[in-house]
Protein backbone atom coordinates (compact mmCIF):
# COMPACT_ATOMS: atom_id res chain seq x y z
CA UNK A 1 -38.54 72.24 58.37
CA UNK A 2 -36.03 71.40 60.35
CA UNK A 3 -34.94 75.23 61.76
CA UNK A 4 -38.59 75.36 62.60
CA UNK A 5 -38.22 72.45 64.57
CA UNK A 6 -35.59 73.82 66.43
CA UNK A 7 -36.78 77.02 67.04
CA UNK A 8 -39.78 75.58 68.33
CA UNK A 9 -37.48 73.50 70.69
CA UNK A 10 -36.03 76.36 71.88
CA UNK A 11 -39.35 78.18 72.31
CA UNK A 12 -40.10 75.60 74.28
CA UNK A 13 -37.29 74.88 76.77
CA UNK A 14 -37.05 78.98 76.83
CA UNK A 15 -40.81 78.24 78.08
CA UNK A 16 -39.70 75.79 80.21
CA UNK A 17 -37.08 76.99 81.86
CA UNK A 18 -38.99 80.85 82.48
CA UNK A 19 -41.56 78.36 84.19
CA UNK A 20 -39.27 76.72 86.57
CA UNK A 21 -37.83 80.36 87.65
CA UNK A 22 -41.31 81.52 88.58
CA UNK A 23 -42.35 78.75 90.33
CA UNK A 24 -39.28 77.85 92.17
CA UNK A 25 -40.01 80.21 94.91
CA UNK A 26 -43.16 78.65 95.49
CA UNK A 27 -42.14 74.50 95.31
CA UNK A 28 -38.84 75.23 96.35
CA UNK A 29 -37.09 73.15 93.98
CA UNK A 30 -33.25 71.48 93.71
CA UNK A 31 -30.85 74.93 92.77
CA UNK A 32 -33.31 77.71 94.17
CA UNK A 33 -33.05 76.96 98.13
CA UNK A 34 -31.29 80.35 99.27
CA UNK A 35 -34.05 81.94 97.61
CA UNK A 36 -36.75 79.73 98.57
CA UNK A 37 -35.82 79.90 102.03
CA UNK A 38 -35.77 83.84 101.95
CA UNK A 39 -39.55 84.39 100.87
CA UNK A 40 -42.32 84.08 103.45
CA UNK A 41 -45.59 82.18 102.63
CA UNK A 42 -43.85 79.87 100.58
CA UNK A 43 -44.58 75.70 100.09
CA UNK A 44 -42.71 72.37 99.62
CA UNK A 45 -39.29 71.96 101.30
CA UNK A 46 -39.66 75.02 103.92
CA UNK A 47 -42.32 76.62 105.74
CA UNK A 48 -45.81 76.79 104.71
CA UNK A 49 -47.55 79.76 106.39
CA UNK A 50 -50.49 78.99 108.58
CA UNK A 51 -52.51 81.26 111.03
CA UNK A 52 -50.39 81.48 113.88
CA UNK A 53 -48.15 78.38 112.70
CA UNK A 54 -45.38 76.92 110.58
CA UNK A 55 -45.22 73.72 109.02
CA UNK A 56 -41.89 72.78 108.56
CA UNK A 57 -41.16 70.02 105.72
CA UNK A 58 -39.23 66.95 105.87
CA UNK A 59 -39.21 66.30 109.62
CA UNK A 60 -41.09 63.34 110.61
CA UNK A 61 -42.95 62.60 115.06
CA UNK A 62 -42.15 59.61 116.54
CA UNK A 63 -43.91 57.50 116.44
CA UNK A 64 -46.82 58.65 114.32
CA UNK A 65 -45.53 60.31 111.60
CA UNK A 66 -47.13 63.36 111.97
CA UNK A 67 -45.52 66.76 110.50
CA UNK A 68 -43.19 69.55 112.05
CA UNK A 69 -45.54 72.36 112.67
CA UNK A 70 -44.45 75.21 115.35
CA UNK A 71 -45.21 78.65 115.85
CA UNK A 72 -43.38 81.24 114.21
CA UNK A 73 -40.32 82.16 116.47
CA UNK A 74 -39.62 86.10 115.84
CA UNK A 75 -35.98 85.97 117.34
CA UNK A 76 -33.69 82.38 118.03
CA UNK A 77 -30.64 81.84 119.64
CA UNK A 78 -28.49 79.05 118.42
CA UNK A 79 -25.72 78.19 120.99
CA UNK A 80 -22.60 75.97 119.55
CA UNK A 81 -21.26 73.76 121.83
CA UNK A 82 -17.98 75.52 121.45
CA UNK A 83 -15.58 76.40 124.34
CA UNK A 84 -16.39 79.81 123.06
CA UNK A 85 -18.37 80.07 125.40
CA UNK A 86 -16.49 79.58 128.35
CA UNK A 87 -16.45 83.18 130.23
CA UNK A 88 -18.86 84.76 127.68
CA UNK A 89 -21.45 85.36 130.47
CA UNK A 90 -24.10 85.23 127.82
CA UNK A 91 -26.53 83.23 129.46
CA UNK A 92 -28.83 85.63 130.28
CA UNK A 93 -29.34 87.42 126.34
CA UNK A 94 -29.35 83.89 125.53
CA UNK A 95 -32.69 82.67 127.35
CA UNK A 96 -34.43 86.36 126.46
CA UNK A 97 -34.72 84.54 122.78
CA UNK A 98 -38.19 83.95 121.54
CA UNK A 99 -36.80 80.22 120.90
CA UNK A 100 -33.06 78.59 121.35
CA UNK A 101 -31.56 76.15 119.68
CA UNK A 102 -28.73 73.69 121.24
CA UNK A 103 -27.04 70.66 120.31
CA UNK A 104 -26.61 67.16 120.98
CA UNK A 105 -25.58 66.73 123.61
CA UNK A 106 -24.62 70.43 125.18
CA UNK A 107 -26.18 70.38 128.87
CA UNK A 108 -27.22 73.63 130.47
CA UNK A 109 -26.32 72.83 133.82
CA UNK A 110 -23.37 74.36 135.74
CA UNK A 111 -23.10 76.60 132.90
CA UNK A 112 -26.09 79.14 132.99
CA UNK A 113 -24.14 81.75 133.39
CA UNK A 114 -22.06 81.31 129.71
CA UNK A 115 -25.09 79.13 127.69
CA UNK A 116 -28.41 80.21 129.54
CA UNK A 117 -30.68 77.73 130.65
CA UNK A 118 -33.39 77.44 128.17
CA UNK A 119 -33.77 74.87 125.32
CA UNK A 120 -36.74 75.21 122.61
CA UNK A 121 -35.18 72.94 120.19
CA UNK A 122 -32.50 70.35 120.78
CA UNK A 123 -31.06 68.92 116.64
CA UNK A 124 -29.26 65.49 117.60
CA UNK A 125 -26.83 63.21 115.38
CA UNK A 126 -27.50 59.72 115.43
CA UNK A 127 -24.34 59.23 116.97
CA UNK A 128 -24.77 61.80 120.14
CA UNK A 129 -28.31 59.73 120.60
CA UNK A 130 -26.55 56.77 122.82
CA UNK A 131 -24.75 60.54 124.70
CA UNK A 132 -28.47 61.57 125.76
CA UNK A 133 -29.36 58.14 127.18
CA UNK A 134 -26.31 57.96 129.47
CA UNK A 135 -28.14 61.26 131.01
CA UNK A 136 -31.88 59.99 129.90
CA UNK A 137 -33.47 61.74 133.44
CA UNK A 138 -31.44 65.30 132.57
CA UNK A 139 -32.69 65.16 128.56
CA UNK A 140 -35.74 62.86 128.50
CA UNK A 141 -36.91 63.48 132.33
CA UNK A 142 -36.50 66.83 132.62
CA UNK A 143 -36.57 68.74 129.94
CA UNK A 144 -39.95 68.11 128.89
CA UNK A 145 -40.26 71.38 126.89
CA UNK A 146 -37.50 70.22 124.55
CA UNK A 147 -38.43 69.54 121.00
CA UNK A 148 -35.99 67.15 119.68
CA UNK A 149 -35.00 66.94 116.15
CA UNK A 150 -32.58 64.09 115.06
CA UNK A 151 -30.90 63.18 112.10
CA UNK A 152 -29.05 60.49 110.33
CA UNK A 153 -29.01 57.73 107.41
CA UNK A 154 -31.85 56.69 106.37
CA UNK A 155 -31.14 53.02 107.17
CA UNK A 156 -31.06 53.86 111.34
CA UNK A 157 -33.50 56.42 111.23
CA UNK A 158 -36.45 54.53 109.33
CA UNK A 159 -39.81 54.04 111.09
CA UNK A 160 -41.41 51.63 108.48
CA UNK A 161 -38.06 49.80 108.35
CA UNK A 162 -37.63 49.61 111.85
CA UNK A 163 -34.06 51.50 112.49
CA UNK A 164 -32.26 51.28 114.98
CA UNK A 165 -31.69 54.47 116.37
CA UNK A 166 -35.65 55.40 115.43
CA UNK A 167 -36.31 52.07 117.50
CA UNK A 168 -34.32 53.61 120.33
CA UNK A 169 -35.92 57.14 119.94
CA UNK A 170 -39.76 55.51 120.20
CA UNK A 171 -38.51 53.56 123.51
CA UNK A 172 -37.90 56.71 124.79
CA UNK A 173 -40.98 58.60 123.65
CA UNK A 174 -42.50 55.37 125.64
CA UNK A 175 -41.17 55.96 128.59
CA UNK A 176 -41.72 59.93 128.04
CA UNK A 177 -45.06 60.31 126.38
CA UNK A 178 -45.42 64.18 127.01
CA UNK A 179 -41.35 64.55 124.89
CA UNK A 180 -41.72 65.73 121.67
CA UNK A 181 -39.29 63.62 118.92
CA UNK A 182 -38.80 64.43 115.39
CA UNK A 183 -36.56 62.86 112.76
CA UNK A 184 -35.36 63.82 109.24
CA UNK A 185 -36.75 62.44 106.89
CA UNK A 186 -35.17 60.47 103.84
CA UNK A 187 -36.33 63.13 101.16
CA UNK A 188 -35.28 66.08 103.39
CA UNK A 189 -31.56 63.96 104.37
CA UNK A 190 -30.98 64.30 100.64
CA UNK A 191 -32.12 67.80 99.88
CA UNK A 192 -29.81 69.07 102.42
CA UNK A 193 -26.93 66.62 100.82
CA UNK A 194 -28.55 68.78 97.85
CA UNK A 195 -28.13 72.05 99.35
CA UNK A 196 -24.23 71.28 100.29
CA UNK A 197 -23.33 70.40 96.66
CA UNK A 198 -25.20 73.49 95.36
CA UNK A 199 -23.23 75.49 97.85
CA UNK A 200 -19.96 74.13 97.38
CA UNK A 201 -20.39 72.67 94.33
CA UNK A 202 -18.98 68.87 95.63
CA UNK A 203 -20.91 65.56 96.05
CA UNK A 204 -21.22 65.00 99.71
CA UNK A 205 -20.49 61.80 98.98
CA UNK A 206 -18.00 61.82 96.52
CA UNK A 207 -16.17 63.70 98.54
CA UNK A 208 -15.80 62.39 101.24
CA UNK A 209 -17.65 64.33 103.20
CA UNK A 210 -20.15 63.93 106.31
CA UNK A 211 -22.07 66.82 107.01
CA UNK A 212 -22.54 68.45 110.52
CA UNK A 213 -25.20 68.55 113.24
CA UNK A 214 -24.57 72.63 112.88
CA UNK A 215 -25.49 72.38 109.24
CA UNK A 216 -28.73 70.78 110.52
CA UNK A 217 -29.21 73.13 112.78
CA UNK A 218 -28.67 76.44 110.59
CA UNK A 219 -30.95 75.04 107.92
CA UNK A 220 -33.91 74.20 110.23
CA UNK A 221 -32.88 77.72 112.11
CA UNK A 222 -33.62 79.28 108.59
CA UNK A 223 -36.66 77.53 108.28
CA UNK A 224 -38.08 78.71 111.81
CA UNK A 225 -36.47 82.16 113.07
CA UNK A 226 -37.12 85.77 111.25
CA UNK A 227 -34.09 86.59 112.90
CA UNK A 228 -30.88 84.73 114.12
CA UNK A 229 -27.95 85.25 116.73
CA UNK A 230 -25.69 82.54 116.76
CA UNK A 231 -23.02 82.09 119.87
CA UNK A 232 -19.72 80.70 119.88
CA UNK A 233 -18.97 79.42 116.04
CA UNK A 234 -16.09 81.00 114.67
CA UNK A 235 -15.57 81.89 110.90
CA UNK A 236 -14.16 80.06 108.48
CA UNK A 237 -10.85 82.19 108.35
CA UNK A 238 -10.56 81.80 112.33
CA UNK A 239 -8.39 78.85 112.76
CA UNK A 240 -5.95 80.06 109.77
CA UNK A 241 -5.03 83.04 112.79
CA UNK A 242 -1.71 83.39 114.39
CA UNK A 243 -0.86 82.94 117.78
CA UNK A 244 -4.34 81.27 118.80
CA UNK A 245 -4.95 80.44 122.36
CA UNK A 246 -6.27 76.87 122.48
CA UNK A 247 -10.11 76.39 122.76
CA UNK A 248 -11.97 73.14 123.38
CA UNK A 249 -13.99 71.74 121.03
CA UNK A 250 -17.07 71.46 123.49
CA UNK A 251 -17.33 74.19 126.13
CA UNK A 252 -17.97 70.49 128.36
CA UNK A 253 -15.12 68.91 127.75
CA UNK A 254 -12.40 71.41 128.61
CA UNK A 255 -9.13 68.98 128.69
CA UNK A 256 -9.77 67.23 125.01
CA UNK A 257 -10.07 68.11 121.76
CA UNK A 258 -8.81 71.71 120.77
CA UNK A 259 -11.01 73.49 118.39
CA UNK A 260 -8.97 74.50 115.92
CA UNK A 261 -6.96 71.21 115.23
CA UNK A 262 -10.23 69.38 115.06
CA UNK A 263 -11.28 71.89 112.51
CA UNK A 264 -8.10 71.54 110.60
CA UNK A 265 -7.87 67.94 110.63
CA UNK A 266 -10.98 67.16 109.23
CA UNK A 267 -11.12 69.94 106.59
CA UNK A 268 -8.05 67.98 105.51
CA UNK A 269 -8.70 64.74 105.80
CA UNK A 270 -9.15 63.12 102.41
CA UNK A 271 -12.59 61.02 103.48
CA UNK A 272 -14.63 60.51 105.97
CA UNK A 273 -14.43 64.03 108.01
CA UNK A 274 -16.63 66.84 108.51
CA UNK A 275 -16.24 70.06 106.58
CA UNK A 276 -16.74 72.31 109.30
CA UNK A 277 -14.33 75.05 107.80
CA UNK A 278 -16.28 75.21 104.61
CA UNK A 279 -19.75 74.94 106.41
CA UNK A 280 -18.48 78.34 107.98
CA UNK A 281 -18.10 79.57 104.69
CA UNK A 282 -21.39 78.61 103.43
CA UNK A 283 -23.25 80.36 106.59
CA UNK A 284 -20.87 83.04 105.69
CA UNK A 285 -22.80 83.50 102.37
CA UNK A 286 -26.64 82.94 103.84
CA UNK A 287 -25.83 85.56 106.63
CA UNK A 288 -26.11 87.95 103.93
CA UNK A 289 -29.17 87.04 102.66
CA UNK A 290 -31.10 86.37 105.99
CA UNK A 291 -30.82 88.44 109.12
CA UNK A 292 -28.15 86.28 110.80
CA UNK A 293 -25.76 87.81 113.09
CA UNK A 294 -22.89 85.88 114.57
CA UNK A 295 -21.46 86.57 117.90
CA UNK A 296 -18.73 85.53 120.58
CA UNK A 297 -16.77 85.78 118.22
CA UNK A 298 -17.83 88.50 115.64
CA UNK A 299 -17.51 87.90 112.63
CA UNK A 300 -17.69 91.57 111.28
CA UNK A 301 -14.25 91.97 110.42
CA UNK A 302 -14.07 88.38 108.38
């Protein structure tokens, strides 16, 4: 009796866990993202195909609510704010993209030449937010074709609890009524924490880390773009080089932060520090399983 009970149990969990494999492409459940992100036409935590339109889970319009939907973009740029940039002379393949990408708080001008000029979708951290409102007629005034897309912990970015960055983001979708503002939601803020430990196989939290607005960015990329050029991030085995020439952090702020010892720093920092290194590595691994090329630098030969 009771090695028919257990080979019934195992029947069943066998059953079970066949079931979960064959739907996870579909649902998109915890452990099968890469693959779920890789499949057109599929539902739950990416895009849901439409005629002529994606709808993009997890991101939430200010102020009503309403879901992410956009139209299919066939080729995206995504632009780091590195000081890669600086000389690249790029701007011009840039803006011939179907749909770019920026972020926070990266402007475009006096630097067409290097970045382009075009923004389809600007991904914001909570903390560049007060960045944007010391320019509020550049981001909010003029770039009215801007979607922006902004993330952070649930507890600033809440619209039934009243936030305080979401307040801040529906005062300016107030005084700009035609600006399009979406935020992350709480489920989708946790399935990307998800995504990070299934990558790397650490707690975000437990270790200490916070995760990037280029993380963001690459996973909502993934979500929108068939195919993806991304300009100025450097690999994860760039900053262990010899003899490198110092680059600033932001292509805007040329006499701060160098790139590299930023990178270094908070890769070995102990808490509270981006892992931008082992990000790198993590796109590293995608790139191979999506059509994502990255370029100024290469990273062919890492």
């Amino acid at each position: 009796m009771n090695l028919s009970r257990a080979f019934a149990g195992v029947v069943i969990l066998s059953a079970s866990a066949l079931l979960y494999v064959l739907l996870c492409q579909y649902f998109c459940f915890p452990h099968c993202w890469v693959r779920c992100v890789t499949l057109q036409g599929h539902r739950g935590s990416s895009i849901q195909q439409r005629p002529g339109m994606h709808f993009l889970w997890g991101y939430s319009r200010v102020p009503d609510g309403k879901p992410f939907l956009q139209s299919p973009c066939q080729q995206c740029a995504v632009v780091s704010s590195s000081g890669q940039m600086l000389g690249s002379r790029l701007g011009k393949e840039i803006d011939r993209a179907a749909c770019v990408l920026r972020m926070n708080q990266a402007p475009t001008q006096g630097y067409e030449e290097d970045v382009g000029s075009r923004v389809t979708v600007r991904v914001v951290s909570h903390t560049s937010v007060p960045l944007l409102l010391r320019n509020e007629s550049y981001f909010f005034g003029l770039s009215q074709d801007t979607l922006y897309v902004i993330w952070g912990p649930p507890k600033l970015m809440s619209r039934d609890n009243g936030g305080s960055t979401y307040r801040t983001l529906k005062k300016m979708k107030d005084m700009h009524p035609s600006v399009q503002i979406y935020t992350l939601t709480e489920a989708k803020m946790t399935y990307c924490d998800q995504i990070f430990q299934n990558e790397t196989g650490k707690n975000r939290v437990k270790s200490g880390s916070y995760l990037s607005t280029g993380w963001f960015t690459m996973i909502l990329a993934m979500e929108l773009c068939e195919h993806i050029s991304v300009y100025g991030m450097v690999s994860s085995n760039y900053c262990r080089g010899k003899n490198l020439v110092p680059i600033p952090y932001h292509y805007f702020e040329k006499r701060k932060l160098d790139e590299c010892k930023m990178y270094l720093k908070h890769e070995r920092a102990a808490r509270g520090a981006h892992r931008f290194i082992t990000e790198k590595m993590v796109f590293s691994r995608w790139a191979k399983q999506k059509d994502i090329v990255f370029t100024h630098p290469s990273w062919k030969d890492t």
